[in-house]
PDB file of N, CA and C in Angstrom:
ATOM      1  N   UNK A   1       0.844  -1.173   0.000  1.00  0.00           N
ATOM      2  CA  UNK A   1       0.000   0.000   0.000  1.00  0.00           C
ATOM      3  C   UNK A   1       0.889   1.235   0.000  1.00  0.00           C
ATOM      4  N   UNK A   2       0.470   2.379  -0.940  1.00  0.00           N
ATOM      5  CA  UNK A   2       0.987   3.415  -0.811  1.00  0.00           C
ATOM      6  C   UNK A   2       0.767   4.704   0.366  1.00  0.00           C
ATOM      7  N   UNK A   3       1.645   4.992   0.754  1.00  0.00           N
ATOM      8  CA  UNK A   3       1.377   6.482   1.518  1.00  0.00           C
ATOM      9  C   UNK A   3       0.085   7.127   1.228  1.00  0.00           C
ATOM     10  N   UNK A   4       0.112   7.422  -0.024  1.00  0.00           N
ATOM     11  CA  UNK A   4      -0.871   8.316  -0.107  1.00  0.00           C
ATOM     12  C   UNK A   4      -2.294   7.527  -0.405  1.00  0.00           C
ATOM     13  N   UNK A   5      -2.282   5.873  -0.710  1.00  0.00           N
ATOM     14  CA  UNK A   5      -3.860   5.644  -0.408  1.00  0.00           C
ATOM     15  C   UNK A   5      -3.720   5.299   0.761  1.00  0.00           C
ATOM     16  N   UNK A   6      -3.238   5.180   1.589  1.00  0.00           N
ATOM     17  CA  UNK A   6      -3.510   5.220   3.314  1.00  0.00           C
ATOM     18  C   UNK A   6      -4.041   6.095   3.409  1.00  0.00           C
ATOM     19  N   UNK A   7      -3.539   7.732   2.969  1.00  0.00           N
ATOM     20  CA  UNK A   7      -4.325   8.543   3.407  1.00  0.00           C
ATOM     21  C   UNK A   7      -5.733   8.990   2.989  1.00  0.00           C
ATOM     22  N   UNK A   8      -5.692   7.803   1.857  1.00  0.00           N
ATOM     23  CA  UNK A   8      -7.100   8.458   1.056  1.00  0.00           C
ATOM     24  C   UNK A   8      -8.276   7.777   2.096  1.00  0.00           C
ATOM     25  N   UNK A   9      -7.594   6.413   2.287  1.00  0.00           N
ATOM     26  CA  UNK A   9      -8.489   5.512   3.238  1.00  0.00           C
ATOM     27  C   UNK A   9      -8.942   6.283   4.573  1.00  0.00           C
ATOM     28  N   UNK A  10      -8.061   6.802   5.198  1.00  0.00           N
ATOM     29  CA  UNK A  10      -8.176   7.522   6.313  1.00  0.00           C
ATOM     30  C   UNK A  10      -8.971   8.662   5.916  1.00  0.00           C
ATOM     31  N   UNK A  11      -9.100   9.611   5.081  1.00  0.00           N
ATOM     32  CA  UNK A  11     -10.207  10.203   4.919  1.00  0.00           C
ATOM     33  C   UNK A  11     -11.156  10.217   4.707  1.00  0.00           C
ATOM     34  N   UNK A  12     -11.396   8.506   3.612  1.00  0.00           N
ATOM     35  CA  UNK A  12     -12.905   8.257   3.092  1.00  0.00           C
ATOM     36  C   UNK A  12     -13.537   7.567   4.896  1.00  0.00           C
ATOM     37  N   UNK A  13     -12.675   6.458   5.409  1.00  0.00           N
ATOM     38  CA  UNK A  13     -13.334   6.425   6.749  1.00  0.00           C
ATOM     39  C   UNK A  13     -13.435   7.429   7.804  1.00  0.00           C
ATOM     40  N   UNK A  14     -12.813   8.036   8.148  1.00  0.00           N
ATOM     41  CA  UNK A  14     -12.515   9.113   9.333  1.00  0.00           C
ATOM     42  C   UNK A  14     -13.208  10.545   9.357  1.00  0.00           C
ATOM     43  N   UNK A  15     -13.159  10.961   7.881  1.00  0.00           N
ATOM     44  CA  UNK A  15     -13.103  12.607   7.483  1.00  0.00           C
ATOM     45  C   UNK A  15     -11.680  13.210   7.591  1.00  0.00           C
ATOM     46  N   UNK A  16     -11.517  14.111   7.161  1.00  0.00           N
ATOM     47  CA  UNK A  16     -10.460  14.685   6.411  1.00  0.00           C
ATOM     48  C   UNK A  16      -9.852  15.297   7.984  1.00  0.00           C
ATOM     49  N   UNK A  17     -10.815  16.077   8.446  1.00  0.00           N
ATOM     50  CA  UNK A  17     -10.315  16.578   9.956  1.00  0.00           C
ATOM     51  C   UNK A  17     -10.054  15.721  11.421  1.00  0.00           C
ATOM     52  N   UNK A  18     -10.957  14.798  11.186  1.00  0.00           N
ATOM     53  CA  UNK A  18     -10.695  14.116  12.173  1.00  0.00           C
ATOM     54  C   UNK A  18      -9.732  12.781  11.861  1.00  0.00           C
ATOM     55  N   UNK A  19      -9.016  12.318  10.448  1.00  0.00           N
ATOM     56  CA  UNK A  19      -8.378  11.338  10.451  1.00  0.00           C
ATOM     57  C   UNK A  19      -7.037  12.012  10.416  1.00  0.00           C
ATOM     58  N   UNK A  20      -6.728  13.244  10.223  1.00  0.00           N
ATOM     59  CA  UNK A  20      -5.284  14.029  11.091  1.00  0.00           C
ATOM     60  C   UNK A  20      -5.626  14.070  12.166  1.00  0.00           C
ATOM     61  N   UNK A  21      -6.303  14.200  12.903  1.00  0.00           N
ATOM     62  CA  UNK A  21      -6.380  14.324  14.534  1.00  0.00           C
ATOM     63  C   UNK A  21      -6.092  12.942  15.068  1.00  0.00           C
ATOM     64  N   UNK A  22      -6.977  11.869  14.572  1.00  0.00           N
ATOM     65  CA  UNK A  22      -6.519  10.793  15.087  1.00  0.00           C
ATOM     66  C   UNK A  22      -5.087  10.263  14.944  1.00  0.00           C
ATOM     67  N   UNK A  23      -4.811  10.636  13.483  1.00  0.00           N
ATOM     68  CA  UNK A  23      -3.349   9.872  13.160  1.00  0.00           C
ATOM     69  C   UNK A  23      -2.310  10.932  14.296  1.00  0.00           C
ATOM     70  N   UNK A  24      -2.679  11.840  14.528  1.00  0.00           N
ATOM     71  CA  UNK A  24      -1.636  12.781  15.722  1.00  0.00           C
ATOM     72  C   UNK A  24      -1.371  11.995  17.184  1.00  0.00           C
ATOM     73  N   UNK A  25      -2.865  12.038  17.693  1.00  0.00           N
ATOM     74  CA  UNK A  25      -2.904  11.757  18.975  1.00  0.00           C
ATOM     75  C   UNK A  25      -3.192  10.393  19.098  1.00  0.00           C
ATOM     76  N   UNK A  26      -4.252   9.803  18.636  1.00  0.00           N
ATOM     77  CA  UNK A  26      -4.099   8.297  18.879  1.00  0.00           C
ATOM     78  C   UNK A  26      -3.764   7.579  19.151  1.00  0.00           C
ATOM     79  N   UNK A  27      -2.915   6.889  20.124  1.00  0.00           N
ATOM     80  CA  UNK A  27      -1.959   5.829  20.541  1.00  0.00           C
ATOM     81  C   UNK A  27      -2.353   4.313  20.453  1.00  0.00           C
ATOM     82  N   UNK A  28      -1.840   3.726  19.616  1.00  0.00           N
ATOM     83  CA  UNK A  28      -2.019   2.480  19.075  1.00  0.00           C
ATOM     84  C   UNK A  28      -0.931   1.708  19.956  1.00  0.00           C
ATOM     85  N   UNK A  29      -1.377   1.194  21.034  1.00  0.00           N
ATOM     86  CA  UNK A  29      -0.820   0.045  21.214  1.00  0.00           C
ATOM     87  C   UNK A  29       0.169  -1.315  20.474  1.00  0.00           C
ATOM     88  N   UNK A  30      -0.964  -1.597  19.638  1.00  0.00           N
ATOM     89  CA  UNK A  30      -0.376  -2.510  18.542  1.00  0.00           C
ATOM     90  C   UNK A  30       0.807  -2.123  17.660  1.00  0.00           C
ATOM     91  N   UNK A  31       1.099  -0.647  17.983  1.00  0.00           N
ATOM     92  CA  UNK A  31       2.053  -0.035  17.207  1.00  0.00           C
ATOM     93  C   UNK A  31       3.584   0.054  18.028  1.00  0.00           C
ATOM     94  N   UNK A  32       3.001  -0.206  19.285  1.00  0.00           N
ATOM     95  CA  UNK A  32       4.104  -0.207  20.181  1.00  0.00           C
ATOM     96  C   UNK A  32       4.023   1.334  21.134  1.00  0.00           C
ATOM     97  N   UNK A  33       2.659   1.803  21.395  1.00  0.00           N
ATOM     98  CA  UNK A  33       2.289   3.058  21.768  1.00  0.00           C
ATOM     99  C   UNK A  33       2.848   4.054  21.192  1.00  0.00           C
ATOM    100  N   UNK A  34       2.654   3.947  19.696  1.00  0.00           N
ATOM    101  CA  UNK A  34       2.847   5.047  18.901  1.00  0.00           C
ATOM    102  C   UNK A  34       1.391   5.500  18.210  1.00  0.00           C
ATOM    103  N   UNK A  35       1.668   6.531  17.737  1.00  0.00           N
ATOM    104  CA  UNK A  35       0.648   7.050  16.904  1.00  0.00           C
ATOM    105  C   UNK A  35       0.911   6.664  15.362  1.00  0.00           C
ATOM    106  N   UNK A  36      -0.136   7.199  14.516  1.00  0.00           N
ATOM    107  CA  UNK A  36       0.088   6.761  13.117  1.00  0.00           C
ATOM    108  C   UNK A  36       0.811   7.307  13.037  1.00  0.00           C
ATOM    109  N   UNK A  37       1.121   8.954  13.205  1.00  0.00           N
ATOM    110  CA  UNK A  37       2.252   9.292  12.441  1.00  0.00           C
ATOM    111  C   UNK A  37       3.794   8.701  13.121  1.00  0.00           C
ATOM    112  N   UNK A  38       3.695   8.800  14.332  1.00  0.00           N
ATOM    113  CA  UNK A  38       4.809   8.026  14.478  1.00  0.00           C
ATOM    114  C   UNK A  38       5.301   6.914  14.318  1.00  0.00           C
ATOM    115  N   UNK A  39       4.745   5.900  13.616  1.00  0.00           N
ATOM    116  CA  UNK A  39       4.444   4.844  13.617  1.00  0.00           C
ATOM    117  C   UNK A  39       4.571   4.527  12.238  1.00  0.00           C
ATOM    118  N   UNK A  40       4.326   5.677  11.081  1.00  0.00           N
ATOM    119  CA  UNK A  40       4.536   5.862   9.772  1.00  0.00           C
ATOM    120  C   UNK A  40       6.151   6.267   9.618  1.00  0.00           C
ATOM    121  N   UNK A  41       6.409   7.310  10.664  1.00  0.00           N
ATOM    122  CA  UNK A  41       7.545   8.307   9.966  1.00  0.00           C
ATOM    123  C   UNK A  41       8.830   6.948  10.693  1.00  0.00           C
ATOM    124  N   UNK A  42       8.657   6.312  11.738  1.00  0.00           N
ATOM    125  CA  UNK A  42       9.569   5.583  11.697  1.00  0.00           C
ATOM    126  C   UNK A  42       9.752   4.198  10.777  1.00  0.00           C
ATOM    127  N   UNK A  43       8.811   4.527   9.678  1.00  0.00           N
ATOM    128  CA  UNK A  43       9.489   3.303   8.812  1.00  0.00           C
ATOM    129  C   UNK A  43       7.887   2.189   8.709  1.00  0.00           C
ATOM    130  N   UNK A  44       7.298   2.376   9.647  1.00  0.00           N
ATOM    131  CA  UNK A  44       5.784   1.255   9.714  1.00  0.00           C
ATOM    132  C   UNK A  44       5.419   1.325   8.559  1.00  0.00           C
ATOM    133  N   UNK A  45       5.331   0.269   8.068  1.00  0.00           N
ATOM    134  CA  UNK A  45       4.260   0.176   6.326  1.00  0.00           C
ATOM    135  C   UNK A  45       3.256   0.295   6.623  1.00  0.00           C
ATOM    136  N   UNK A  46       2.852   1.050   5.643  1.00  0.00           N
ATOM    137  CA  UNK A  46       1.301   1.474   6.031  1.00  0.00           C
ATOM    138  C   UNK A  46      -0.084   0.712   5.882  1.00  0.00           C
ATOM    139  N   UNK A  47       0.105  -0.423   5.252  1.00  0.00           N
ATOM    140  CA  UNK A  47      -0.860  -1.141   5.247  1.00  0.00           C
ATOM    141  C   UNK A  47      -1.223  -2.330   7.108  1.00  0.00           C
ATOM    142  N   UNK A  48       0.711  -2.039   7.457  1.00  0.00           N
ATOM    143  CA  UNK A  48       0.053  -2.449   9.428  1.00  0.00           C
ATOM    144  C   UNK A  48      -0.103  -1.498   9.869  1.00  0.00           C
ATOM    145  N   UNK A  49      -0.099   0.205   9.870  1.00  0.00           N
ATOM    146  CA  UNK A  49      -0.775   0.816  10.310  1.00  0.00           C
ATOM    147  C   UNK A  49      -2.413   1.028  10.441  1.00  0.00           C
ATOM    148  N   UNK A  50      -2.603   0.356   8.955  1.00  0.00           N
ATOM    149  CA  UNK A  50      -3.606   0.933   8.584  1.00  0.00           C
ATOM    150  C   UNK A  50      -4.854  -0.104   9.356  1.00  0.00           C
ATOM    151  N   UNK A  51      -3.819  -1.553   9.262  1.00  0.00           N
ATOM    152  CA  UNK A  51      -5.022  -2.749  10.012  1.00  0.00           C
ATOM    153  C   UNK A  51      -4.923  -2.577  11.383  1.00  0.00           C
ATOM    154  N   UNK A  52      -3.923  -1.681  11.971  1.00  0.00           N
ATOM    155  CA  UNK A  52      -3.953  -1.235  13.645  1.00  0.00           C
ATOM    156  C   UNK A  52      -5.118  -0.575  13.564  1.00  0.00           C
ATOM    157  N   UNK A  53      -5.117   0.659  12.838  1.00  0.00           N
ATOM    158  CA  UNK A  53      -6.206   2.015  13.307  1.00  0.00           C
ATOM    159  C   UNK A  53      -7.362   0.705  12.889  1.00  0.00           C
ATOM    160  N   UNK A  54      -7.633   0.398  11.852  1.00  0.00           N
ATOM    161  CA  UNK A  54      -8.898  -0.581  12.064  1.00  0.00           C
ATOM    162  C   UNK A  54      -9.426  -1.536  12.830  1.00  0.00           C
ATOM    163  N   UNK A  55      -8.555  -1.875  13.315  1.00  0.00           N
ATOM    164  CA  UNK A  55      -9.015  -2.934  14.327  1.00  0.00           C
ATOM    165  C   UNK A  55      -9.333  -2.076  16.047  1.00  0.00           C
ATOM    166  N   UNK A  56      -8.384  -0.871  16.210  1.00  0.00           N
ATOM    167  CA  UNK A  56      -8.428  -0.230  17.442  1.00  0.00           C
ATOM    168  C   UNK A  56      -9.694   0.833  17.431  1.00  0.00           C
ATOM    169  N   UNK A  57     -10.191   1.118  15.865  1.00  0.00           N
ATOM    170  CA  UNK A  57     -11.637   1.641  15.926  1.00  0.00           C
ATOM    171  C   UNK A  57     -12.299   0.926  15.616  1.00  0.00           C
ATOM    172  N   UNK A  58     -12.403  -0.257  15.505  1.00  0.00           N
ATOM    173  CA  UNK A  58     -14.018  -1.116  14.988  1.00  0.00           C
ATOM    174  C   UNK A  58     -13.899  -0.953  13.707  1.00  0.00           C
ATOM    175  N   UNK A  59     -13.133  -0.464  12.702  1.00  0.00           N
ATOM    176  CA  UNK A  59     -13.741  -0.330  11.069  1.00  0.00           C
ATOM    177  C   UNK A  59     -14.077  -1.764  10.832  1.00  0.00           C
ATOM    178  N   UNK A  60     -15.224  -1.482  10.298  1.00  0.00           N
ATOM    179  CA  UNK A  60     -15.377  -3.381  10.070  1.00  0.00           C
ATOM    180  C   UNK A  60     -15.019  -3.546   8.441  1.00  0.00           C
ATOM    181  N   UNK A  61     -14.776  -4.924   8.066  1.00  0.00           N
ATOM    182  CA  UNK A  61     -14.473  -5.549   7.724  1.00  0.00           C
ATOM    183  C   UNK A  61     -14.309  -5.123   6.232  1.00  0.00           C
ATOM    184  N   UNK A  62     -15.942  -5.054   5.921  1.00  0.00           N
ATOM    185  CA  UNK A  62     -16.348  -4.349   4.492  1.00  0.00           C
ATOM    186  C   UNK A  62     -16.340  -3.281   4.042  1.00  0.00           C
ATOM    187  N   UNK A  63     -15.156  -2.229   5.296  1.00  0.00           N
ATOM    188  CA  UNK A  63     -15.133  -0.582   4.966  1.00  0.00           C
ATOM    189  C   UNK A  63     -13.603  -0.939   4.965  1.00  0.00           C
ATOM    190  N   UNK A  64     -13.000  -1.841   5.372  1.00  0.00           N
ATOM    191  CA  UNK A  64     -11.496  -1.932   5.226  1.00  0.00           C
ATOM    192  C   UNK A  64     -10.729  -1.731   3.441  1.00  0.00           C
ATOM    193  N   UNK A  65     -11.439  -1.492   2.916  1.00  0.00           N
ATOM    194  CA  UNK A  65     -10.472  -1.238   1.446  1.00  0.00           C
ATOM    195  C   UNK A  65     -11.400  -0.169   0.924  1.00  0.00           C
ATOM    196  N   UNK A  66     -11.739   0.889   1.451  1.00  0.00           N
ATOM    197  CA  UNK A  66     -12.202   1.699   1.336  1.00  0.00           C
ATOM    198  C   UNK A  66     -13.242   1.736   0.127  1.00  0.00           C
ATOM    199  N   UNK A  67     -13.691   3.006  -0.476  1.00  0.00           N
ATOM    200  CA  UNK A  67     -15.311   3.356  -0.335  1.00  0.00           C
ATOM    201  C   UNK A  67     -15.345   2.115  -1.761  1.00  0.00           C
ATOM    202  N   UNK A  68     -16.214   1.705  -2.744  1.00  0.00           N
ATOM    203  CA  UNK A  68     -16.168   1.207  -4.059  1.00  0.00           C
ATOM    204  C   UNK A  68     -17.404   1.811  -4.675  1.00  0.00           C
ATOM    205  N   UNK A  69     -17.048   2.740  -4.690  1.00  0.00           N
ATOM    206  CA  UNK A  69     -18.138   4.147  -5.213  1.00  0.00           C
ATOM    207  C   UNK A  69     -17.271   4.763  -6.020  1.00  0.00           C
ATOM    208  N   UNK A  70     -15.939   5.187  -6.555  1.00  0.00           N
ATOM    209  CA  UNK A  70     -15.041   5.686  -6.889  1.00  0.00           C
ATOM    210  C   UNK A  70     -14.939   4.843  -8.154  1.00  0.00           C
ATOM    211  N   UNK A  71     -15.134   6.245  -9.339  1.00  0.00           N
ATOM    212  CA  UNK A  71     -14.587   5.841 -10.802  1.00  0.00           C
ATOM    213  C   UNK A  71     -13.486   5.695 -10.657  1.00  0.00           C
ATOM    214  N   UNK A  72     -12.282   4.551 -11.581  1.00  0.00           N
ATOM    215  CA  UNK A  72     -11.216   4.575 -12.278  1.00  0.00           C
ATOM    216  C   UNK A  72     -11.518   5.556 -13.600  1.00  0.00           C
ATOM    217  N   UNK A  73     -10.462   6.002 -13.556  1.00  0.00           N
ATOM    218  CA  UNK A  73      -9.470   7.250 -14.684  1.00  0.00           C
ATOM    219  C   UNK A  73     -10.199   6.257 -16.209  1.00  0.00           C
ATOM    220  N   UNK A  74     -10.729   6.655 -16.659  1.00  0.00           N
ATOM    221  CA  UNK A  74     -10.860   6.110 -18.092  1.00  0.00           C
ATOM    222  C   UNK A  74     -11.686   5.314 -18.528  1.00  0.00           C
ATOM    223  N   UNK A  75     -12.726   4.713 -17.122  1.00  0.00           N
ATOM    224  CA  UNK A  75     -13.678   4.076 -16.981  1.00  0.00           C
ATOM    225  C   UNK A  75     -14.974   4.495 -17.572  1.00  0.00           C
ATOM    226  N   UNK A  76     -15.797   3.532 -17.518  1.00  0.00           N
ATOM    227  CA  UNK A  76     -17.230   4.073 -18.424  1.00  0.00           C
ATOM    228  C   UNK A  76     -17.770   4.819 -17.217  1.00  0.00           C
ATOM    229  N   UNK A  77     -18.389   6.513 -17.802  1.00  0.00           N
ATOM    230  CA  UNK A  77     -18.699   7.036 -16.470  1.00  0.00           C
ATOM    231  C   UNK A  77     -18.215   8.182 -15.815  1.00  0.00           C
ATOM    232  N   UNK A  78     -16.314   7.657 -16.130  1.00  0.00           N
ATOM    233  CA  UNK A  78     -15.479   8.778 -15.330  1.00  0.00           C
ATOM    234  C   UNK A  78     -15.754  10.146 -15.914  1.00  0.00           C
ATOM    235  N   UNK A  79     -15.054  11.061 -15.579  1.00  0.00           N
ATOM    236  CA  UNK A  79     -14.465  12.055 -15.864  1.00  0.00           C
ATOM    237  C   UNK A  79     -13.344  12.356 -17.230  1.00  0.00           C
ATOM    238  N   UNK A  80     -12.354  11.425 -16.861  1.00  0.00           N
ATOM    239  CA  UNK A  80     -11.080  11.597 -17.828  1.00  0.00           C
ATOM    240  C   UNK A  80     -11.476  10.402 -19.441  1.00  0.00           C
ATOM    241  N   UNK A  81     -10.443  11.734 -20.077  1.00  0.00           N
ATOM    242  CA  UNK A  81     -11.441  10.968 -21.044  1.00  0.00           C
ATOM    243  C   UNK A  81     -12.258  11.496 -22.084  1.00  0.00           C
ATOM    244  N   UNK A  82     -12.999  12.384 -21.765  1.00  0.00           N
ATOM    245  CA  UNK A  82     -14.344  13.057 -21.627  1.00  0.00           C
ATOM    246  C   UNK A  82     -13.979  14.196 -22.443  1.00  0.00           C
ATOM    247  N   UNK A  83     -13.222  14.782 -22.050  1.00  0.00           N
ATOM    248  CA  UNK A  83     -12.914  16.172 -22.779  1.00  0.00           C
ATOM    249  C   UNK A  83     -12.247  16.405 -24.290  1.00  0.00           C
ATOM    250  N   UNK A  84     -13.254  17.071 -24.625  1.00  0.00           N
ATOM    251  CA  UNK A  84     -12.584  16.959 -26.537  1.00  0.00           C
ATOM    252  C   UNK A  84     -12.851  16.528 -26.981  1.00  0.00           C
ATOM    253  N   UNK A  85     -14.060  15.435 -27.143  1.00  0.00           N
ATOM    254  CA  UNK A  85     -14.800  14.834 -27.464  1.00  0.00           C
ATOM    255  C   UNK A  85     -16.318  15.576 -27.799  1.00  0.00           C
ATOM    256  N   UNK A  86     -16.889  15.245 -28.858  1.00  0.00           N
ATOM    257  CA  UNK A  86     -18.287  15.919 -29.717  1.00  0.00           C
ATOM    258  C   UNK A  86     -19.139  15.026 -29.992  1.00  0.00           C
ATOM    259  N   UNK A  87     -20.430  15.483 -29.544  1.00  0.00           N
ATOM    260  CA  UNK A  87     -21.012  14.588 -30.053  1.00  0.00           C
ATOM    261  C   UNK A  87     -21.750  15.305 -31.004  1.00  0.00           C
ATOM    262  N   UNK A  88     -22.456  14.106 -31.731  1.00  0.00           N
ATOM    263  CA  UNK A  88     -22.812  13.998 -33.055  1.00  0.00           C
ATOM    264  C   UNK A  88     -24.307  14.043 -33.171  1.00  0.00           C
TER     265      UNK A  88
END
């Protein structure tokens, strides 16, 4: 898992304000009483961060890979793609 869909995950579950607050203060045990960010910046892959904060908030099971509401780039539907195109 990448950095930055950890963080996407953490926002689609958390909200944008409160999944920096948690990743600040939060103390994860399972992390070794670190927080996410500390727990990130020393090297933790983020996909065992990410099954700590889930398991230490209840995310259940079927919110663990976040939302599946979200177009892919090029998909029938999306956005991209789209532009520059005429119809007839």
């Amino acid at each position: 898992m990448r950095i930055s869909h950890f963080w996407t995950l953490m926002d689609d579950e958390f909200g944008a304000a409160y999944a920096g607050s948690l990743a600040r203060d939060h103390v994860l045990g399972a992390l070794g009483n670190r927080t996410v960010v500390q727990a990130l910046a020393d090297g933790e892959p983020p996909r065992a961060v990410w099954e700590a904060i889930c398991v230490d908030m209840d995310v259940p099971p079927e919110r663990r890979l976040g939302r599946d509401t979200r177009v892919a780039r090029g998909a029938q539907g999306g956005q991209a793609g789209q532009a520059g195109r005429s119809s007839r």
